[in-house]
C-alpha atoms as a PDB file:
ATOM      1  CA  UNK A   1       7.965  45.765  46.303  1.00  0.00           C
ATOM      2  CA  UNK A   2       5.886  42.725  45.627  1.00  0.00           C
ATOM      3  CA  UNK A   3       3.924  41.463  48.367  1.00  0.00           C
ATOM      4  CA  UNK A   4       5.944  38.287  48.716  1.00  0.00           C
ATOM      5  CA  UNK A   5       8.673  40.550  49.516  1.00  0.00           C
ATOM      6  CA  UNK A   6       6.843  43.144  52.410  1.00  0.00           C
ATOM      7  CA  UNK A   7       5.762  39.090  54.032  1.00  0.00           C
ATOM      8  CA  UNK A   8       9.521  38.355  54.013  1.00  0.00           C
ATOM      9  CA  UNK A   9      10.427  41.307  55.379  1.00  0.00           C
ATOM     10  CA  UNK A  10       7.794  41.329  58.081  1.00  0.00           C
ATOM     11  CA  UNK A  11       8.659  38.155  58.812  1.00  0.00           C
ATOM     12  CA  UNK A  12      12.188  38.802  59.711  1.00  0.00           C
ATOM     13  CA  UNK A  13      10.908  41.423  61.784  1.00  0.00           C
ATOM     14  CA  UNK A  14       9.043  39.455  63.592  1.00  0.00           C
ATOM     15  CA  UNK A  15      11.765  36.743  64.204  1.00  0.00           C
ATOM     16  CA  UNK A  16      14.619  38.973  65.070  1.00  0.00           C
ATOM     17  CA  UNK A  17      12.271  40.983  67.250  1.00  0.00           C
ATOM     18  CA  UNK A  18      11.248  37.639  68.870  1.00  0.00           C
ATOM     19  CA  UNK A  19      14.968  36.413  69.193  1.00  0.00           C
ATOM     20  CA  UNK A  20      15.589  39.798  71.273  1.00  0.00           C
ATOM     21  CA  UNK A  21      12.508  39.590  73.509  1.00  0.00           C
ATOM     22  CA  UNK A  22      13.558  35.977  74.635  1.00  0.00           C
ATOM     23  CA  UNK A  23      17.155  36.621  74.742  1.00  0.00           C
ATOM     24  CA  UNK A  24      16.494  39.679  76.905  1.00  0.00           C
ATOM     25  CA  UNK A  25      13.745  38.384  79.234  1.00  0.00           C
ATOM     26  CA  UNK A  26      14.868  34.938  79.763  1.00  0.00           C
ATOM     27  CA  UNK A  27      18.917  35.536  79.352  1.00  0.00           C
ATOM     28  CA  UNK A  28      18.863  32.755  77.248  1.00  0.00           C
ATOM     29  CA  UNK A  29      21.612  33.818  74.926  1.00  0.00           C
ATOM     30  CA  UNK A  30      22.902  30.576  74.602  1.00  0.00           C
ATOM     31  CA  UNK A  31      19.489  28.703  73.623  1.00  0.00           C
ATOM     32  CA  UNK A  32      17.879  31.628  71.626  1.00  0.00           C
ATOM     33  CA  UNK A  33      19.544  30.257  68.535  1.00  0.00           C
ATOM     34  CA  UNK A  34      17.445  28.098  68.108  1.00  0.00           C
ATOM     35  CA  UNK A  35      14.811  30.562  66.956  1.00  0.00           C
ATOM     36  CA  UNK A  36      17.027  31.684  64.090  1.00  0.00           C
ATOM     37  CA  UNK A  37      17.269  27.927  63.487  1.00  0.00           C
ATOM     38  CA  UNK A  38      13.965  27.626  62.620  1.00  0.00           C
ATOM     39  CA  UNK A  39      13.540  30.509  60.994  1.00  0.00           C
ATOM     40  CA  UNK A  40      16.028  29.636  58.537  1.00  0.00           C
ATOM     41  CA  UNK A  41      14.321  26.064  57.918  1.00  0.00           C
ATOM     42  CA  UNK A  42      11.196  28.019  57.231  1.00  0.00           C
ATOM     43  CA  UNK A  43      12.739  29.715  54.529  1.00  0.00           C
ATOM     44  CA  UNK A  44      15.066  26.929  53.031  1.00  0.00           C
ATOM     45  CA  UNK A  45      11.513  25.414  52.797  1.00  0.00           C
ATOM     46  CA  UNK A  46       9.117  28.586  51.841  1.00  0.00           C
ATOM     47  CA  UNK A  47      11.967  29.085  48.527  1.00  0.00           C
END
């Protein structure tokens, strides 16, 4: 793989790793969305 391709993939990582952290420390189920939200502005703009 490219290396734009590992970054995306790390990146992901990262964020769902991050969603699951919050979600699980804070029981914020409801509001963790959000994070996904952004993520997926980030890569609407990063294309």
């Amino acid at each position: 793989m490219d290396k734009k391709k590992i970054m995306n993939w790390v990146i992901a990582i990262i964020v769902a790793t991050l969603y699951l952290t919050v979600s699980i420390i804070f029981k914020a189920w409801a509001y963790s969305w959000i994070i996904w939200g952004v993520y997926a502005i980030y890569r609407f703009i990063a294309k």
